[in-house]
Protein backbone atom coordinates (compact mmCIF):
# COMPACT_ATOMS: atom_id res chain seq x y z
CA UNK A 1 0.00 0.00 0.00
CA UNK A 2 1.29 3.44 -1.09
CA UNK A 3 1.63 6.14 1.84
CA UNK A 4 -0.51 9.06 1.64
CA UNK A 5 1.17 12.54 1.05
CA UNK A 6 0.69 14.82 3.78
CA UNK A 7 1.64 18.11 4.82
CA UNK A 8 1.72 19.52 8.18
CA UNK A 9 -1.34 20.94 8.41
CA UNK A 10 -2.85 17.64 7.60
CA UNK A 11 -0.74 16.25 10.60
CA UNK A 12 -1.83 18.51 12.99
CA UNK A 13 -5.80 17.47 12.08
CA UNK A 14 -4.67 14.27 12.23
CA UNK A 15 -3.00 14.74 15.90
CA UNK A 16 -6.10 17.02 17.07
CA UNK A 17 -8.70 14.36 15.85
CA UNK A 18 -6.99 11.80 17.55
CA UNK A 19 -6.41 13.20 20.90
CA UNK A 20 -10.22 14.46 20.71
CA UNK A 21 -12.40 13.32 18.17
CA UNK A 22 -15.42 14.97 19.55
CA UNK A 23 -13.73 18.64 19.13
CA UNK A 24 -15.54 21.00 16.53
CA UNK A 25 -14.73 21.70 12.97
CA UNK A 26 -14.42 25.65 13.94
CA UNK A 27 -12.15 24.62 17.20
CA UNK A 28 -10.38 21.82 14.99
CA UNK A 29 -9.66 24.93 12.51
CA UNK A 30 -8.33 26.79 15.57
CA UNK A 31 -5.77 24.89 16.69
CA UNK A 32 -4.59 23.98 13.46
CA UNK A 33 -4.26 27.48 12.20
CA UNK A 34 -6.58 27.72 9.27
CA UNK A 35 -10.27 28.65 8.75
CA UNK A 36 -13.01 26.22 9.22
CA UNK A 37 -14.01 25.52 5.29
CA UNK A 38 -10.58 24.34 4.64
CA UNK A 39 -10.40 22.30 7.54
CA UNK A 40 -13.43 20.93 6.72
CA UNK A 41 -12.76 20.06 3.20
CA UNK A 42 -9.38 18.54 4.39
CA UNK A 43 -11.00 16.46 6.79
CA UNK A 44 -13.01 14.86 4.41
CA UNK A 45 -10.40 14.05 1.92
CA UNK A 46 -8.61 12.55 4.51
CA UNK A 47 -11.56 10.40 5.12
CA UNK A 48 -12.20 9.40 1.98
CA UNK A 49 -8.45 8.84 1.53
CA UNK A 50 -8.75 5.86 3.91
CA UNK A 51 -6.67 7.99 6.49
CA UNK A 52 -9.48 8.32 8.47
CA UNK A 53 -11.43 4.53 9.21
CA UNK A 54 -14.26 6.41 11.72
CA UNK A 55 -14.94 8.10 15.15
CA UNK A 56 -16.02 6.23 17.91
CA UNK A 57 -15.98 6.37 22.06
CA UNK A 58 -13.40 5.21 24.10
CA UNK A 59 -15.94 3.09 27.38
CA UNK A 60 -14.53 2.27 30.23
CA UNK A 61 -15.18 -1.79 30.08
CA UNK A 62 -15.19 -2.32 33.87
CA UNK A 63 -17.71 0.60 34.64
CA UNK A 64 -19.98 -1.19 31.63
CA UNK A 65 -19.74 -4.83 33.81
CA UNK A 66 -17.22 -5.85 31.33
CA UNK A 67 -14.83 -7.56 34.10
CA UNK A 68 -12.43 -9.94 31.83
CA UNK A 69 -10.55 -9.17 29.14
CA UNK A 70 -7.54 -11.79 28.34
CA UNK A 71 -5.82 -12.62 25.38
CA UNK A 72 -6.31 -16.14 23.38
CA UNK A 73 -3.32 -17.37 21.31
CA UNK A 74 -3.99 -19.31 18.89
CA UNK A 75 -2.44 -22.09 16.81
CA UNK A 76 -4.13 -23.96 13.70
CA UNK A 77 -3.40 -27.19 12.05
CA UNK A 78 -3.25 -25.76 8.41
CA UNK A 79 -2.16 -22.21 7.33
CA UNK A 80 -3.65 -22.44 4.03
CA UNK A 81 -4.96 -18.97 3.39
CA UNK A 82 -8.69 -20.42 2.81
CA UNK A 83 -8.62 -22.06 6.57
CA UNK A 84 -6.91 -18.79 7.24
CA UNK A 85 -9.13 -16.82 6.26
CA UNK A 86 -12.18 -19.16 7.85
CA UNK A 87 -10.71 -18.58 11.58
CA UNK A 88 -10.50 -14.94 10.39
CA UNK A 89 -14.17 -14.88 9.57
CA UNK A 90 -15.32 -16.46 12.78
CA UNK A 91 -12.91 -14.26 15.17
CA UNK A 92 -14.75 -11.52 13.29
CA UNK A 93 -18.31 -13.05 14.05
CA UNK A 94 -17.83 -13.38 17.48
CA UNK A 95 -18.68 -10.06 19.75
CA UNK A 96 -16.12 -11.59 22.92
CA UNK A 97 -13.39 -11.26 20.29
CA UNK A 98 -12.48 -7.39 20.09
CA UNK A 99 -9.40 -7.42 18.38
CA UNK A 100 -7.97 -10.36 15.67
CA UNK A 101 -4.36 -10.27 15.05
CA UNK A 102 -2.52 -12.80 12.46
CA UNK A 103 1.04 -13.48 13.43
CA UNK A 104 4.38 -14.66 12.53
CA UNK A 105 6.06 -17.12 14.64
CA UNK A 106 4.57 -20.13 17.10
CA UNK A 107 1.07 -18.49 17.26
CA UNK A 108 -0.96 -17.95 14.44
CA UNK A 109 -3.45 -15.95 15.84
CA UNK A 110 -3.68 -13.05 19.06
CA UNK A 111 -7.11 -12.46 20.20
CA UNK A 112 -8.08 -9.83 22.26
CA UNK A 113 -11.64 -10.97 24.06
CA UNK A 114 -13.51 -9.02 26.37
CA UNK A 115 -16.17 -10.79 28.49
CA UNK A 116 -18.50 -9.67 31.30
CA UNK A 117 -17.26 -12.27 33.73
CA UNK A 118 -15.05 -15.58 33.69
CA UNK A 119 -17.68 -17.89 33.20
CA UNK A 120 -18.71 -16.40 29.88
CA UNK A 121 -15.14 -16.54 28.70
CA UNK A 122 -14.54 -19.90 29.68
CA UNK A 123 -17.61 -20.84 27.84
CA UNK A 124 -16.00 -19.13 24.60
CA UNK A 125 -12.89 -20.24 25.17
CA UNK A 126 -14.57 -24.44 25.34
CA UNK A 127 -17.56 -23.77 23.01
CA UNK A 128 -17.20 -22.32 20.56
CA UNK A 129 -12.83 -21.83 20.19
CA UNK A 130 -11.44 -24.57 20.80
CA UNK A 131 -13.95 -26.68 18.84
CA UNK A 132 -13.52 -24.41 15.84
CA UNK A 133 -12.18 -25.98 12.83
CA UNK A 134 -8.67 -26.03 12.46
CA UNK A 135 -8.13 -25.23 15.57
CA UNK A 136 -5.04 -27.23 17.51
CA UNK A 137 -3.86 -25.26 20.21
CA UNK A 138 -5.52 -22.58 22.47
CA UNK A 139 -3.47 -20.64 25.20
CA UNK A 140 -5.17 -18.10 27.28
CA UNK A 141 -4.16 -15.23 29.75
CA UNK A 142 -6.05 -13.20 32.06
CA UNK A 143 -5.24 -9.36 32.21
CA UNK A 144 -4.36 -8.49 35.36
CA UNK A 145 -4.36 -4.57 34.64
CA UNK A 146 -3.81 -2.61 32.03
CA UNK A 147 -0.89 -0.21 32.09
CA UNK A 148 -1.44 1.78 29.04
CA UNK A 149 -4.15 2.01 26.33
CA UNK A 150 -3.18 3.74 23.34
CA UNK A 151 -5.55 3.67 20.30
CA UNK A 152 -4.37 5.09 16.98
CA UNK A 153 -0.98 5.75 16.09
CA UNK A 154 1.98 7.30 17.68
CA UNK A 155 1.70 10.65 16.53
CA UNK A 156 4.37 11.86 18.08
CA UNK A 157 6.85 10.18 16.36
CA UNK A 158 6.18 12.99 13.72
CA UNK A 159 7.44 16.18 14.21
CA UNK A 160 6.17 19.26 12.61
CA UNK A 161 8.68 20.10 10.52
CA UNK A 162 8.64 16.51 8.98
CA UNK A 163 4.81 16.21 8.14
CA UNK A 164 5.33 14.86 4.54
CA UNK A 165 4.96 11.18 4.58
CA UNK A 166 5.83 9.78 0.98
């Protein structure tokens, strides 16, 4: 995939949006340092671009009665991208699986699962993982706490002065 070309204004949205996607096209403007049509048409682009997948709340899981979250890891018989993409397909269809990551190495699959108590992941875990097809191997791990939660990407590994990304 090609990287998109972006300036440093378009960094700065970028940064603003992430930090505080709720903020106001005319506020957004602000703090960027142009006027709100701009901003607004620049926002869009970068939408359409792909650059920007969506907006959505950040909920705190425990206050929600969401008490487990643990990881699964994952190993399959056959890495054949159609069985592959079949365990990709059901992590997808499940609503305890939250995030679905393919890796290199021993484990073929990370999944993040979220569960309102342990019973309910257990249940997953028996039911309906570990009697998937293809599946050989299952490994599990409770979080304990989480330490740091950082959606999106690190912006501030670009400066101002080096917003063109090509």
């Amino acid at each position: 995939m090609r990287r998109a070309r972006l300036d440093a204004t378009d960094w700065r949205i970028l940064r603003a949006l992430q930090e505080e996607g709720r903020i106001t096209n005319v506020e957004l403007a602000r703090r960027v340092g142009i006027s709100a049509p701009p901003c607004l048409r620049r926002v869009r682009a970068l939408e359409e671009a792909g650059i920007i997948d969506g907006f959505t709340a950040c909920l705190n899981d425990k206050a929600l009665g969401f008490d487990v979250t643990a990881f699964a890891m994952v190993g399959l018989h056959s890495q054949a991208e159609a069985d592959l993409i079949a365990f990709e397909e059901r992590a997808r269809s499940s609503p305890i699986v939250r995030d679905c990551f393919m890796l290199s190495g021993e484990i073929d699959f990370l999944l993040k699962c979220v569960a309102p108590d342990l019973t309910t992941f257990q249940e997953f875990i028996i039911h309906e993982l570990t009697a998937a097809p293809n599946v050989a191997s299952v490994k599990t791990s409770l979080v304990i706490r989480a330490s740091k939660h950082a959606p999106g990407v690190p912006m501030e590994l670009v400066g101002e002065g080096n917003g063109d990304s090509t």
